[in-house]
Structure formats: structure tokens, C-alpha cells
C-alpha atoms as a PDB file:
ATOM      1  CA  UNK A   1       7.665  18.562 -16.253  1.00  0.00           C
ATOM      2  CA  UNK A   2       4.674  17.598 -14.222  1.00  0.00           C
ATOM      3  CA  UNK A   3       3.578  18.279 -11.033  1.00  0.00           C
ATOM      4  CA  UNK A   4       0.622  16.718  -8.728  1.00  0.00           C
ATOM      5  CA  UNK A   5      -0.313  18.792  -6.152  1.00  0.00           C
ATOM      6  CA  UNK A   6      -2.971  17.207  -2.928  1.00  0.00           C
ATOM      7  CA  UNK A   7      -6.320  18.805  -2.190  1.00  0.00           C
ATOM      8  CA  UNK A   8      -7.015  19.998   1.342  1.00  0.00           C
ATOM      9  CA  UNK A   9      -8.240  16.485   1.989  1.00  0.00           C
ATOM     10  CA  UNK A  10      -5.009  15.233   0.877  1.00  0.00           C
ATOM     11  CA  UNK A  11      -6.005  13.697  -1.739  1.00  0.00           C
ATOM     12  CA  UNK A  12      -3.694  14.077  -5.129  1.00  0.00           C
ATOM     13  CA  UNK A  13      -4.246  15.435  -8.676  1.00  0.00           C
ATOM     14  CA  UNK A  14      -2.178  16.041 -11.487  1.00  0.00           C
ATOM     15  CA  UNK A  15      -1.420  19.106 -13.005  1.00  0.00           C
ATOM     16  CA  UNK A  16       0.027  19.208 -16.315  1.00  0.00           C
ATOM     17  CA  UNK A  17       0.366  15.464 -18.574  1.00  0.00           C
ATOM     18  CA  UNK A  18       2.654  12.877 -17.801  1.00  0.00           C
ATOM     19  CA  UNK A  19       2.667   9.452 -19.653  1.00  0.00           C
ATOM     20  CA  UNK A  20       0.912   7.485 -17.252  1.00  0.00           C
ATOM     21  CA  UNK A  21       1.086   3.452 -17.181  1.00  0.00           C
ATOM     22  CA  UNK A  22      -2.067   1.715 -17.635  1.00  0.00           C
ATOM     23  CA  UNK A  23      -1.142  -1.799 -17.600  1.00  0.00           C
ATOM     24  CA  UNK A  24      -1.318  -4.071 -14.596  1.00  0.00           C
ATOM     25  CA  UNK A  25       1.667  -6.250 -15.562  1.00  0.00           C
ATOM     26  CA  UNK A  26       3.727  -3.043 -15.725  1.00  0.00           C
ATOM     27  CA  UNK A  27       3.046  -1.610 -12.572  1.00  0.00           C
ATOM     28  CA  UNK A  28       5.346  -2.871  -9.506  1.00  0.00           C
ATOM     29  CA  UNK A  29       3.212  -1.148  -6.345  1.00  0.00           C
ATOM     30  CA  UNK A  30      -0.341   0.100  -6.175  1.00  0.00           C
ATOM     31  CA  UNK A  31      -1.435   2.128  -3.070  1.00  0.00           C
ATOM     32  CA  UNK A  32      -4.938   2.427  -2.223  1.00  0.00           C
ATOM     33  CA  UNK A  33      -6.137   4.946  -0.048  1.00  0.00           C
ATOM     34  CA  UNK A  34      -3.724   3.764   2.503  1.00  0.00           C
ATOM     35  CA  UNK A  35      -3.989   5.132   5.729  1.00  0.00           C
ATOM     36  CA  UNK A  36      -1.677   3.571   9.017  1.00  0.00           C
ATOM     37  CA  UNK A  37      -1.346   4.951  12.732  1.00  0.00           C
ATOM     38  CA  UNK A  38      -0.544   3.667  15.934  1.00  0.00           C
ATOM     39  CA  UNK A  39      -3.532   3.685  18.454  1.00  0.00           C
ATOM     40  CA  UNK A  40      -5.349   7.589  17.733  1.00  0.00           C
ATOM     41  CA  UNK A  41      -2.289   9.142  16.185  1.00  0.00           C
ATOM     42  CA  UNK A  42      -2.540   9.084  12.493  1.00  0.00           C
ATOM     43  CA  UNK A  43       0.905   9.150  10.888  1.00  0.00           C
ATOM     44  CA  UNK A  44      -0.090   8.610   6.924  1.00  0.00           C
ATOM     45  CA  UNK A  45      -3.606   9.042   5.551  1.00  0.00           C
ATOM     46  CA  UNK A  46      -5.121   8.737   2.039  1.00  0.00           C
ATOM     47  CA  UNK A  47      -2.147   7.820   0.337  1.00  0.00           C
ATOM     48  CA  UNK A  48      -2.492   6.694  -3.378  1.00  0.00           C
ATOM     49  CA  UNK A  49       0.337   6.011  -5.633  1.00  0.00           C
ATOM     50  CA  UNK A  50       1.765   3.947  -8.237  1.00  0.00           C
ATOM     51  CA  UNK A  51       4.833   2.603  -8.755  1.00  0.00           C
ATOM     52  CA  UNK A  52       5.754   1.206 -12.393  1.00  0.00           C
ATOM     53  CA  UNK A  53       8.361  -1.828 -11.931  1.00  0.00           C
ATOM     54  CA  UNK A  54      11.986  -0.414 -12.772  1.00  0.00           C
ATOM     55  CA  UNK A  55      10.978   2.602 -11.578  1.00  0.00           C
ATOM     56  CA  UNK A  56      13.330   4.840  -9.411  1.00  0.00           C
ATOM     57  CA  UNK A  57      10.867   6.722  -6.555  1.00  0.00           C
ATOM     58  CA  UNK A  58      12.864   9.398  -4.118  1.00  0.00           C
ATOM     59  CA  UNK A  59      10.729   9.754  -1.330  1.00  0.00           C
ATOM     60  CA  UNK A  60      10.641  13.549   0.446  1.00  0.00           C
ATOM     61  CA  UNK A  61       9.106  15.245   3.361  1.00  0.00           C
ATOM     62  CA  UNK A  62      10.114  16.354   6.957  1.00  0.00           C
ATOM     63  CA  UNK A  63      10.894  14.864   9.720  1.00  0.00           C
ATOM     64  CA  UNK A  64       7.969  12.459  11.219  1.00  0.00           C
ATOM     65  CA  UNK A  65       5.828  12.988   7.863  1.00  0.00           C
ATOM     66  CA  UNK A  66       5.772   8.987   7.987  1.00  0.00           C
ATOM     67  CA  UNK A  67       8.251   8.308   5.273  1.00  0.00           C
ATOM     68  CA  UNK A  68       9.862   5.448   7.075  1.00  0.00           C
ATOM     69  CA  UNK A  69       6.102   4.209   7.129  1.00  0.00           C
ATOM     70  CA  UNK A  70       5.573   4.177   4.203  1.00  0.00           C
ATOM     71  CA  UNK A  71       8.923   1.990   3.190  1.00  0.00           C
ATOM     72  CA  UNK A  72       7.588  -0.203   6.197  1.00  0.00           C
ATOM     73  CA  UNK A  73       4.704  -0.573   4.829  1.00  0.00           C
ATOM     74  CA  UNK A  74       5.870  -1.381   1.545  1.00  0.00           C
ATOM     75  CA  UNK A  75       8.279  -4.388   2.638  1.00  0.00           C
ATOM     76  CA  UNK A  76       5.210  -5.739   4.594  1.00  0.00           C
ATOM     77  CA  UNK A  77       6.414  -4.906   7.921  1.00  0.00           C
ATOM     78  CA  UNK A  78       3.743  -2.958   9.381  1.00  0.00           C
ATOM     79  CA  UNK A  79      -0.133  -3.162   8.838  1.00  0.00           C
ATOM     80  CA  UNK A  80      -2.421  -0.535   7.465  1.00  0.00           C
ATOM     81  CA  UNK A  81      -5.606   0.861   9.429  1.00  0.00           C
ATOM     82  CA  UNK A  82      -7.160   1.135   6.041  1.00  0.00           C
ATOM     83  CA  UNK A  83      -6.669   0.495   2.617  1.00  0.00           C
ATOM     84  CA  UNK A  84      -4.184  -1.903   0.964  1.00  0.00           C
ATOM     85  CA  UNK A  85      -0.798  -1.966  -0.766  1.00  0.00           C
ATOM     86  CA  UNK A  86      -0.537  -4.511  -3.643  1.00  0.00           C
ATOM     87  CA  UNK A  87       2.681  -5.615  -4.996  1.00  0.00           C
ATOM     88  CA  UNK A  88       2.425  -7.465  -8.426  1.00  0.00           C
ATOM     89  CA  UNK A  89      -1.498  -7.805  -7.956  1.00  0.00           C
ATOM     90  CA  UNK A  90      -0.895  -9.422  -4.719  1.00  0.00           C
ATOM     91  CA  UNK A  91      -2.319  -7.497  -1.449  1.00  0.00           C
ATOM     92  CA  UNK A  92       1.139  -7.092   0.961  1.00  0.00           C
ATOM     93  CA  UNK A  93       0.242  -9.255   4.114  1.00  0.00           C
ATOM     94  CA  UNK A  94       4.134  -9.813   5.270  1.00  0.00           C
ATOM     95  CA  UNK A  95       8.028  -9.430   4.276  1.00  0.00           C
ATOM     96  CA  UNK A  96       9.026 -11.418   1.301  1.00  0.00           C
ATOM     97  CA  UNK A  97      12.470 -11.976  -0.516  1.00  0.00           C
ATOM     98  CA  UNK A  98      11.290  -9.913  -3.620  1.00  0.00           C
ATOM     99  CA  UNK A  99      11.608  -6.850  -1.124  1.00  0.00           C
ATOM    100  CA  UNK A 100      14.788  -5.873   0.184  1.00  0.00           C
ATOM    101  CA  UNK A 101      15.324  -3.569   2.733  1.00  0.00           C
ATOM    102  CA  UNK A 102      18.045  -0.867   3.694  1.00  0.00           C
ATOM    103  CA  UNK A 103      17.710   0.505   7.133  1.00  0.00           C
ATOM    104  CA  UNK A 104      19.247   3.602   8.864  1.00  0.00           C
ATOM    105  CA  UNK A 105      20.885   1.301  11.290  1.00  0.00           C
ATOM    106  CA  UNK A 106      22.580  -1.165   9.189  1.00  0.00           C
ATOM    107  CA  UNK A 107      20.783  -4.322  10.479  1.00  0.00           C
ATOM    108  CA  UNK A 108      24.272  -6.799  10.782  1.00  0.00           C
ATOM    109  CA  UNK A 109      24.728  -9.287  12.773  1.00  0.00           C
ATOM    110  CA  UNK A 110      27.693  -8.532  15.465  1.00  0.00           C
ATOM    111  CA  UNK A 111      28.366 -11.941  16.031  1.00  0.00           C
ATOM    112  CA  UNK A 112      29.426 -12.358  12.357  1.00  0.00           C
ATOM    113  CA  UNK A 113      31.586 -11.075  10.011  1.00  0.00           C
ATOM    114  CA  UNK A 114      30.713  -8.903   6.796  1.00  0.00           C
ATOM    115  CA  UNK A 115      31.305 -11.830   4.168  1.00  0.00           C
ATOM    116  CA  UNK A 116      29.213 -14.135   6.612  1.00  0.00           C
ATOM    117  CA  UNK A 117      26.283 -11.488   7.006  1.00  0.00           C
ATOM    118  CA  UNK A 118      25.857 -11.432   2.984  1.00  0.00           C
ATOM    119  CA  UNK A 119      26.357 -15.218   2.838  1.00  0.00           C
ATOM    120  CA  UNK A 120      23.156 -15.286   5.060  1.00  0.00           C
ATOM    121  CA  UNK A 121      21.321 -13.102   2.072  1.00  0.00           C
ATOM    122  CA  UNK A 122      22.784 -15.055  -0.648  1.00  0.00           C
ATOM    123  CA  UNK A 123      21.517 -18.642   1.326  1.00  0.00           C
ATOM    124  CA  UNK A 124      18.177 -17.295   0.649  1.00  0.00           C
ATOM    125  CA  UNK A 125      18.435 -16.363  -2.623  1.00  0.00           C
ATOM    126  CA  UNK A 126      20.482 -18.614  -4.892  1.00  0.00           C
ATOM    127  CA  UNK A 127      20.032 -22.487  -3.395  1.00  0.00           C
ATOM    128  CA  UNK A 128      22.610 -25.188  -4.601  1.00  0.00           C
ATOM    129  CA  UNK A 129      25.634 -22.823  -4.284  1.00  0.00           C
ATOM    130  CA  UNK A 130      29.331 -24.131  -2.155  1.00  0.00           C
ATOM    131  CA  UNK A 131      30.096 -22.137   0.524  1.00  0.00           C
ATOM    132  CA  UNK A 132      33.380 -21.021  -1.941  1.00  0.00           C
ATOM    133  CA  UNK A 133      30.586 -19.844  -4.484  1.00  0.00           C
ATOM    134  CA  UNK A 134      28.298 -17.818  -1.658  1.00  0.00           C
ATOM    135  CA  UNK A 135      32.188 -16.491  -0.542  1.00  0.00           C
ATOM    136  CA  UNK A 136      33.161 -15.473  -3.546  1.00  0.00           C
ATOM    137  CA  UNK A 137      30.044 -13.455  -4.489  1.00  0.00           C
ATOM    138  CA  UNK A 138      29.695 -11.995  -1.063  1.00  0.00           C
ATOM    139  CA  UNK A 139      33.209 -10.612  -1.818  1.00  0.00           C
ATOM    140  CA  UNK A 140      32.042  -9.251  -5.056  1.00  0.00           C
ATOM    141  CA  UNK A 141      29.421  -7.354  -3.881  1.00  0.00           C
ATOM    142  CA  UNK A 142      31.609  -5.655  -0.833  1.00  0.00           C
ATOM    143  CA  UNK A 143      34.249  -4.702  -3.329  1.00  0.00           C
ATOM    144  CA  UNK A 144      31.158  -3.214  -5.291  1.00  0.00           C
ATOM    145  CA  UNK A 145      30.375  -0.997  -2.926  1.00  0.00           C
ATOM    146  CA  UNK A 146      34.137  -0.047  -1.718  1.00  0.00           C
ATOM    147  CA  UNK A 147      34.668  -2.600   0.784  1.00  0.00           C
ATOM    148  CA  UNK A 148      37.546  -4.717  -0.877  1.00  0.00           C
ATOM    149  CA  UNK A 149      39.670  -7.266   1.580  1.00  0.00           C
ATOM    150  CA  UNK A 150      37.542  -6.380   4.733  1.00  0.00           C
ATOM    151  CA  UNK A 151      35.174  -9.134   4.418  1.00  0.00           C
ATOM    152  CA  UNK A 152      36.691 -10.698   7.989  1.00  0.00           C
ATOM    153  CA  UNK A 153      35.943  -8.454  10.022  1.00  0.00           C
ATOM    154  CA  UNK A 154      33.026  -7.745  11.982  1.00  0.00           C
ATOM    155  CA  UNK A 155      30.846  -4.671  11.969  1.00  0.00           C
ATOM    156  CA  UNK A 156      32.018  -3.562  15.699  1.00  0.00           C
ATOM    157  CA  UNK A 157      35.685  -3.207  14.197  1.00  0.00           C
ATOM    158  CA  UNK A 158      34.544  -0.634  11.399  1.00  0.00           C
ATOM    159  CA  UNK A 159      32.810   2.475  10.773  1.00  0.00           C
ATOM    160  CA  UNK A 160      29.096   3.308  10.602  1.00  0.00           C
ATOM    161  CA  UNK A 161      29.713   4.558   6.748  1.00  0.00           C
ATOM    162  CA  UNK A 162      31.434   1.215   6.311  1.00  0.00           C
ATOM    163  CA  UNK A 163      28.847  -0.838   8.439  1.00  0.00           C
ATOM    164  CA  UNK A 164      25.613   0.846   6.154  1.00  0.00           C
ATOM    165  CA  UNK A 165      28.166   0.344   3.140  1.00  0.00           C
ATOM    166  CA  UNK A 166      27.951  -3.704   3.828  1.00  0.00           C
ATOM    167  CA  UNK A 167      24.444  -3.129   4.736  1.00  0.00           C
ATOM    168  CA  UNK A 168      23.638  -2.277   1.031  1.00  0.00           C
ATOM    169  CA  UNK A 169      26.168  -4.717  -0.305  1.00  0.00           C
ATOM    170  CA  UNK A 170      23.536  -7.485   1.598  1.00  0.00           C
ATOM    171  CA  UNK A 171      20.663  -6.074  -0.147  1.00  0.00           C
ATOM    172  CA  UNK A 172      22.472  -6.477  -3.426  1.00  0.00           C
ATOM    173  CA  UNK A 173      23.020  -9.750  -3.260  1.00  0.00           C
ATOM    174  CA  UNK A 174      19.948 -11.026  -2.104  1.00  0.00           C
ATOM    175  CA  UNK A 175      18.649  -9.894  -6.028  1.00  0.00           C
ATOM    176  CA  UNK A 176      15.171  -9.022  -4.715  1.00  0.00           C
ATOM    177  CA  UNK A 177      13.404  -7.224  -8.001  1.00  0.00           C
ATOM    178  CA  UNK A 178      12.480  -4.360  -5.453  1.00  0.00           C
ATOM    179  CA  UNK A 179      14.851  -1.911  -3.627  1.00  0.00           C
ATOM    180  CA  UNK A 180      13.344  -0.179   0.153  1.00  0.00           C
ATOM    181  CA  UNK A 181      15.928   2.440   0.750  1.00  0.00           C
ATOM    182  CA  UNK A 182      15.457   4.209   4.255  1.00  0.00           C
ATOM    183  CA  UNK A 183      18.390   7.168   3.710  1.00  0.00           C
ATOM    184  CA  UNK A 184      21.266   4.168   2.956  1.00  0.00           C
ATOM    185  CA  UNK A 185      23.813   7.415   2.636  1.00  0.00           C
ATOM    186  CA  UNK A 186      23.356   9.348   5.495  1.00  0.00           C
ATOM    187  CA  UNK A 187      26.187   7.886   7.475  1.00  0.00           C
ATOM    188  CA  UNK A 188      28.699   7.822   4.369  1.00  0.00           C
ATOM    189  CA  UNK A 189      31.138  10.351   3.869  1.00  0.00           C
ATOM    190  CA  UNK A 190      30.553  12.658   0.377  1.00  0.00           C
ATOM    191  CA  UNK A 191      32.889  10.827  -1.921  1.00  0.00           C
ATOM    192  CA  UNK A 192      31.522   7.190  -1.159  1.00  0.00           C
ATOM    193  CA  UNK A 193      27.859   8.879  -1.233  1.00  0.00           C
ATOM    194  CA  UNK A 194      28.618  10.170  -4.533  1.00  0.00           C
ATOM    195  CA  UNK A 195      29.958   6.653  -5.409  1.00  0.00           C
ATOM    196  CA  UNK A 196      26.895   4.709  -4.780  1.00  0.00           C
ATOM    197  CA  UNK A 197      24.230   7.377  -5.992  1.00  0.00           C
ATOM    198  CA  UNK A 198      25.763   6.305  -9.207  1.00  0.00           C
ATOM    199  CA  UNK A 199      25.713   2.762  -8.930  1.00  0.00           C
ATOM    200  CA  UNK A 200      22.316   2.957  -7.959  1.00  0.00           C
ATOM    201  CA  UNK A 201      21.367   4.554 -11.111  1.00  0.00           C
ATOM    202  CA  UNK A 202      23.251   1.736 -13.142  1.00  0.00           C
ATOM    203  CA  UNK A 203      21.161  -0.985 -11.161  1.00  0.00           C
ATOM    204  CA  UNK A 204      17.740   1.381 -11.939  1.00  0.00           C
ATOM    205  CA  UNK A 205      18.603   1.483 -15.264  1.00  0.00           C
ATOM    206  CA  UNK A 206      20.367  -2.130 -16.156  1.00  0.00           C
ATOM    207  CA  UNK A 207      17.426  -3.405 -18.572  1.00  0.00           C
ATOM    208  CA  UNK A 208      18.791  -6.740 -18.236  1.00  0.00           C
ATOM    209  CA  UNK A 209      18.329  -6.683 -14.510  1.00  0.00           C
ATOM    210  CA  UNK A 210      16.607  -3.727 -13.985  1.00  0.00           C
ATOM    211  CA  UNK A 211      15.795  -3.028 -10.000  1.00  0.00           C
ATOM    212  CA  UNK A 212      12.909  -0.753  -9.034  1.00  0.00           C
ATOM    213  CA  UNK A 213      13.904   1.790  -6.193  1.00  0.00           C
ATOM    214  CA  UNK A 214      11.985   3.443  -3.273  1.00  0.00           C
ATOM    215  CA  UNK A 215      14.435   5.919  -1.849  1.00  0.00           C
ATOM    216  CA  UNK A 216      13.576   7.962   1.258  1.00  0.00           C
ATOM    217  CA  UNK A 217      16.136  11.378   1.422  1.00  0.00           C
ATOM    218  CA  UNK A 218      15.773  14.514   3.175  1.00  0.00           C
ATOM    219  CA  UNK A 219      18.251  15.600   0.522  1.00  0.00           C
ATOM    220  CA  UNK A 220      16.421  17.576  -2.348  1.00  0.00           C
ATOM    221  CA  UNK A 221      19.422  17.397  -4.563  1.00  0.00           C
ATOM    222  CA  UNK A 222      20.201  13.605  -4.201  1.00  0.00           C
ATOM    223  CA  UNK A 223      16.127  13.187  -4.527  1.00  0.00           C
ATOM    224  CA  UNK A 224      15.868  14.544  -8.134  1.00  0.00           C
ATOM    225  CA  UNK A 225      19.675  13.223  -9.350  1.00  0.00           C
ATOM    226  CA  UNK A 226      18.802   9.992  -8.450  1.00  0.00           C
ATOM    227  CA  UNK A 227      14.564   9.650  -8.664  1.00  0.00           C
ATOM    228  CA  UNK A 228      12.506   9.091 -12.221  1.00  0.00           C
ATOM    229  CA  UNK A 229       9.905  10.857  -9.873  1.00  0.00           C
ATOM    230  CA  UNK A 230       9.550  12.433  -6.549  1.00  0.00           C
ATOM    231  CA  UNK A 231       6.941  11.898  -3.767  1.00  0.00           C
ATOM    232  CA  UNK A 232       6.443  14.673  -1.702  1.00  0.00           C
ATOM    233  CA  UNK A 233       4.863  14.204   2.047  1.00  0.00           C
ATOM    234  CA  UNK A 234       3.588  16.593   3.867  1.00  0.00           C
ATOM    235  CA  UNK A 235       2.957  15.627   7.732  1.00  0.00           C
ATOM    236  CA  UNK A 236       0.281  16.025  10.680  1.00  0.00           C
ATOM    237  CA  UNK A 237      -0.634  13.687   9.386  1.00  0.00           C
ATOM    238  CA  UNK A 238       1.560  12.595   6.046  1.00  0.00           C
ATOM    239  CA  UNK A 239      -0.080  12.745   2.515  1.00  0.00           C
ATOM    240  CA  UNK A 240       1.281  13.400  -0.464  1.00  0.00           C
ATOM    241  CA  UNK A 241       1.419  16.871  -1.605  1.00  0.00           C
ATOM    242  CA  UNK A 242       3.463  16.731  -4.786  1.00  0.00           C
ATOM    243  CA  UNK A 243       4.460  14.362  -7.346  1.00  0.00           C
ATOM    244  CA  UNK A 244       7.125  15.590  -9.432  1.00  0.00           C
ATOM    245  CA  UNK A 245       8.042  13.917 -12.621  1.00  0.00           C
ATOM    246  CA  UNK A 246      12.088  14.361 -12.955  1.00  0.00           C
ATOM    247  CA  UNK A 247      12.815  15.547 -16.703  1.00  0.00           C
ATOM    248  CA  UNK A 248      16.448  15.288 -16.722  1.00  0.00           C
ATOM    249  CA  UNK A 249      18.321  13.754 -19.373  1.00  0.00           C
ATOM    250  CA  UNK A 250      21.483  12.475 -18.886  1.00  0.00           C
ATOM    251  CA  UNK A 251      21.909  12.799 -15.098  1.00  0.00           C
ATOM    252  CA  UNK A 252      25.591  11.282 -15.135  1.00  0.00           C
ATOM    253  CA  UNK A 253      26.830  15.265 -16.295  1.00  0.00           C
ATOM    254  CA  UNK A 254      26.250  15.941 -12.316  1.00  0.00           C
ATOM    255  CA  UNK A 255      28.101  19.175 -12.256  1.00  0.00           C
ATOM    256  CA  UNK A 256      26.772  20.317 -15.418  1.00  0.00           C
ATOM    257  CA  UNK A 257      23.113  18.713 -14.192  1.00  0.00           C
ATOM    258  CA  UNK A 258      23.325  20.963 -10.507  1.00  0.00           C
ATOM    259  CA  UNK A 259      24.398  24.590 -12.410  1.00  0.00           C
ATOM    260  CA  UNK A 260      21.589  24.145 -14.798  1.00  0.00           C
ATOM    261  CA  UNK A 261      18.938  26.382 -14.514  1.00  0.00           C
ATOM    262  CA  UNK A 262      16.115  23.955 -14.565  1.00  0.00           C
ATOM    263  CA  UNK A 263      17.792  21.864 -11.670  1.00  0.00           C
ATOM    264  CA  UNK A 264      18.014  24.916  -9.414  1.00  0.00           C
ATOM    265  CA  UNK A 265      14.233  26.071 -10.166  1.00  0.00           C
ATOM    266  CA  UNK A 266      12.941  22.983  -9.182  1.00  0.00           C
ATOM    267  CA  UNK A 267      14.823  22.276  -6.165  1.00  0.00           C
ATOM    268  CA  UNK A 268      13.546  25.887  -5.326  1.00  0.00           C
ATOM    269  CA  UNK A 269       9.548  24.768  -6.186  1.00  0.00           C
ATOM    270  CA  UNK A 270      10.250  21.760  -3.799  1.00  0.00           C
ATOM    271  CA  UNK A 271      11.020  24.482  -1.300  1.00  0.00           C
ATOM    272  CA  UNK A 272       8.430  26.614  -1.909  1.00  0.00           C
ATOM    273  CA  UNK A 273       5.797  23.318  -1.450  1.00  0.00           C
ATOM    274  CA  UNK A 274       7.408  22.655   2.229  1.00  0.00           C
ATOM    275  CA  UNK A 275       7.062  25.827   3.230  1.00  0.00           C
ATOM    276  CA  UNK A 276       3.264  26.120   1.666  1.00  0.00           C
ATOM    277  CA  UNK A 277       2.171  23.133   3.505  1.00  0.00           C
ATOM    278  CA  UNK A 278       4.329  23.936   6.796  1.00  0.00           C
ATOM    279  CA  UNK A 279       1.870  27.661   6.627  1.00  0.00           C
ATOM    280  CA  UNK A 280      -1.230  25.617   5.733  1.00  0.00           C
ATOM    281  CA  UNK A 281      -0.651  22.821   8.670  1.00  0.00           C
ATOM    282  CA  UNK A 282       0.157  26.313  11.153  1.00  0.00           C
ATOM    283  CA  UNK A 283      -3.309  27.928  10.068  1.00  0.00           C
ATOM    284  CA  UNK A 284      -5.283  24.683  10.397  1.00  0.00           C
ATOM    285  CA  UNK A 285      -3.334  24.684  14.006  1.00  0.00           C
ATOM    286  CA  UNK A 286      -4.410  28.186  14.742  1.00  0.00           C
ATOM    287  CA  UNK A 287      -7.866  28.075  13.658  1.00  0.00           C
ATOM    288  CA  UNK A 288      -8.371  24.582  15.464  1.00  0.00           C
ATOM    289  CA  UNK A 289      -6.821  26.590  19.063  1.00  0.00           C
ATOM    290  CA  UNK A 290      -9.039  29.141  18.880  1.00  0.00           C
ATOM    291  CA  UNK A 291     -11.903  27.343  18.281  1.00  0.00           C
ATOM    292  CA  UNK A 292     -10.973  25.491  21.728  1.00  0.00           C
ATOM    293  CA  UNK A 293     -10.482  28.865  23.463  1.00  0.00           C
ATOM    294  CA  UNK A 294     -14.153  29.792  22.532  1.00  0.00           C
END
């Protein structure tokens, strides 16, 4: 196992060895010293990272520790105050179709139904198709995902779980290389959440189409079942204060995977890193009030 822990200028360093990728043509994302805010608040600063293509990244922190930021940033929907995100060599100025994008609120069009708001993705992505082609694979991917024979309705007549379900389906088919998952299973109920963890780890690990995954959970468990490594934020403002290689083998065995003693011991050094940064962030608060009082 190795661990990264951040400096008190939140800046990151590795403890321990890791195989580390030194090739550009291997490496999907590279983060420079990003930093992003809106007007004087500073929501993410000093943030370098990584990200070798095929990789599977589970994103962790609290609440407002700028993890949706950071995803926005990486699909080239907002613009940092300083440094740069390159993707492929190529600074991130904008969205592009090699990105896709799950949001926490679904993103469908009401006005259409669920096959029609994949055919939309699929347009973009594979020109020259008939509309029975783009119908047929839009059906595909909803029955991939659980949502077989519901493909005419729209999203008003089903359920959030269902609605986020179709949401993913749509990111699917678009293909894009690159996965941006904002918590895509919050809304689901357990046995459907369960059901797509694992066919997210077939897509992260399909080496004839292999996808590489930035996955934003509050969920500790899901975050080291699912990720190849973990990102750990810490907030006011966010910075990375961990980076946890995942040394599981064989993460299908799930129950076998959560008893294990190894599993539970690093969930619980997770913990123990929220909890050191929440003290640190409470000092720094303290200190900086009494100096004011003075």
C-alpha cells in the first residue's frame, strides 16, 4: 500500500513506493498546481495529480471540499484562477466529446423520451448510423443498466434512481475514452447500486475498450471497491491530503473483500485522515480568531 499525505501548504508527497508512470502517452490527466475560486473565496488550491489513461480515480472529501470542482474542471466546464489541467498533452480550454459527464441531477431532456435522450449522445458519436441503428443501441445500453422496455417514456413518468440510471446509460453510449462521475449512485436503491459498481469495474477494466474513471463518493466503502486509487480532499480550501493506492486483488469477492482485515483498516485510516485535517482546519480557525481578538 501507499499513501501520500499534503504538507501544511497543501502540497502532496508520497510516503512509501508506488509504481509511478513516467510516460506522457500513458498518462490521461495532468494537474498543475491548479487552483479555482469564485471572486475571493478559494474552493481548490495547489492541486497536482495524475491520472494514467484506464485508470479508475474515486474521488473523497466532505461536503464543499470542491470535489464537484474538480470533475468540472476536468470536463472543461469551469476555468482555473491558476494553473492548468491537460488532457492528452492538450491544456483543457472547454467540454469535448472525449469527456463524458454524469451529474447528480440526471441532465435529461423532459421534452423527450429516454431512447430519444441517448439517441441525442449517440448522434454525436457514431455519424452515418439509421435512426433503427441509433434505436437499437440506445435500447442496448438502457437494458445495460436495468432499464429494459422503458425506453418510451419520459423522465417525468419515472423515478430519480431510474432517471440517473438513463443518465449513465447516455454517457455510455456516447463512448467518450474518459468517464466524470459526480456520485451517479446516490439516488439508486442498494441492489441497482451494487449492480452498476460492477459494471463499472468491467468497463475500467475491458482492455479492449478500456474507460478511465473519475468517481466522486462520499462513500468510503464504494471509494476503495471500485477506485485503482483514492484522492483524498480536505476543504477550507480543498487540497489533497491523501493519495491512497488500492491493493486489492480480486475485488469481485465483495463480501469476502469488506470482512477482510485489510479492507476494514484502511477504511478506518481514511477516517482517521478526515478527522486529522477537520482538527488541523479547527486550530488554524482558532489561532486565526484570536489573533483578530488581539
Amino acid at each position: 500500500m501507499s499513501v501520500i499525505k499534503s504538507d501544511a501548504e497543501g502540497y502532496s508527497h508520497r510516503v512509501g513506493n508506488e509504481g509511478e508512470v513516467d510516460t506522457d502517452s500513458s498518462i490521461e490527466f495532468s494537474v498543475e498546481n491548479l487552483s479555482f475560486g469564485y471572486d475571493s473565496s478559494l474552493v481548490l488550491k495547489n492541486i497536482n495529480l495524475k491520472i494514467a489513461r484506464g485508470e479508475f480515480i474515486a474521488v473523497l472529501g466532505p461536503s464543499g471540499c470542491g470535489k464537484t470542482s474538480l470533475l468540472r474542471l476536468l470536463a472543461g466546464l469551469e476555468t482555473p484562477v491558476g494553473g492548468k489541467i491537460l488532457h492528452r498533452g492538450d491544456v483543457v480550454t472547454g467540454p469535448n466529446i472525449t469527456r463524458g459527464v454524469v451529474f447528480q441531477d440526471y441532465s435529461l431532456f423532459p421534452w423527450l423520451n429516454l431512447r430519444d435522450n441517448l439517441v441525442i449522445a449517440i448522434n454525436k458519436a457514431r455519424k452515418g448510423l439509421s435512426k433503427a441503428e441509433r434505436d437499437q443501441i440506445a435500447e442496448e445500453y438502457l437494458d445495460l443498466v436495468g432499464l429494459p422496455g422503458v425506453g418510451f417514456k419520459h423522465p417525468y413518468e419515472i423515478s430519480g434512481g431510474m432517471r440517473q440510471r438513463c443518465a449513465i446509460a447516455r454517457s455510455l453510449a456516447l463512448g467518450s475514452p474518459v468517464l466524470l462521475m459526480d456520485e451517479p449512485f446516490g439516488a439508486l436503491d442498494p441492489v441497482n447500486r451494487l449492480r452498476l459498481q460492477d459494471l463499472l469495474l468491467l468497463l475500467s477494466r475491458n482492455n479492449s475498450n478500456r474507460r478511465t474513471i473519475v468517481f466522486v463518493t462520499h462513500d468510503v466503502e464504494e471509494a476503495l471497491y471500485l477506485g485503482d486509487r483514492v484522492i483524498v480532499l480536505g476543504s477550507n480550501p480543498g487540497r489533497i491530503i491523501a493519495e491512497i493506492k488500492v491493493p486489492f486483488e480480486g475485488k469481485h469477492f465483495r463480501h469476502d473483500l469488506f470482512q477482510s482485515k485489510e479492507f476494514r483498516e484502511l477504511s478506518q485510516q481514511i477516517a482517521a485522515l478526515y478527522h486529522e485535517d477537520i482538527e488541523r482546519q479547527l486550530e488554524i480557525g482558532s489561532v486565526v480568531g484570536e489573533g483578530e481578538m488581539i
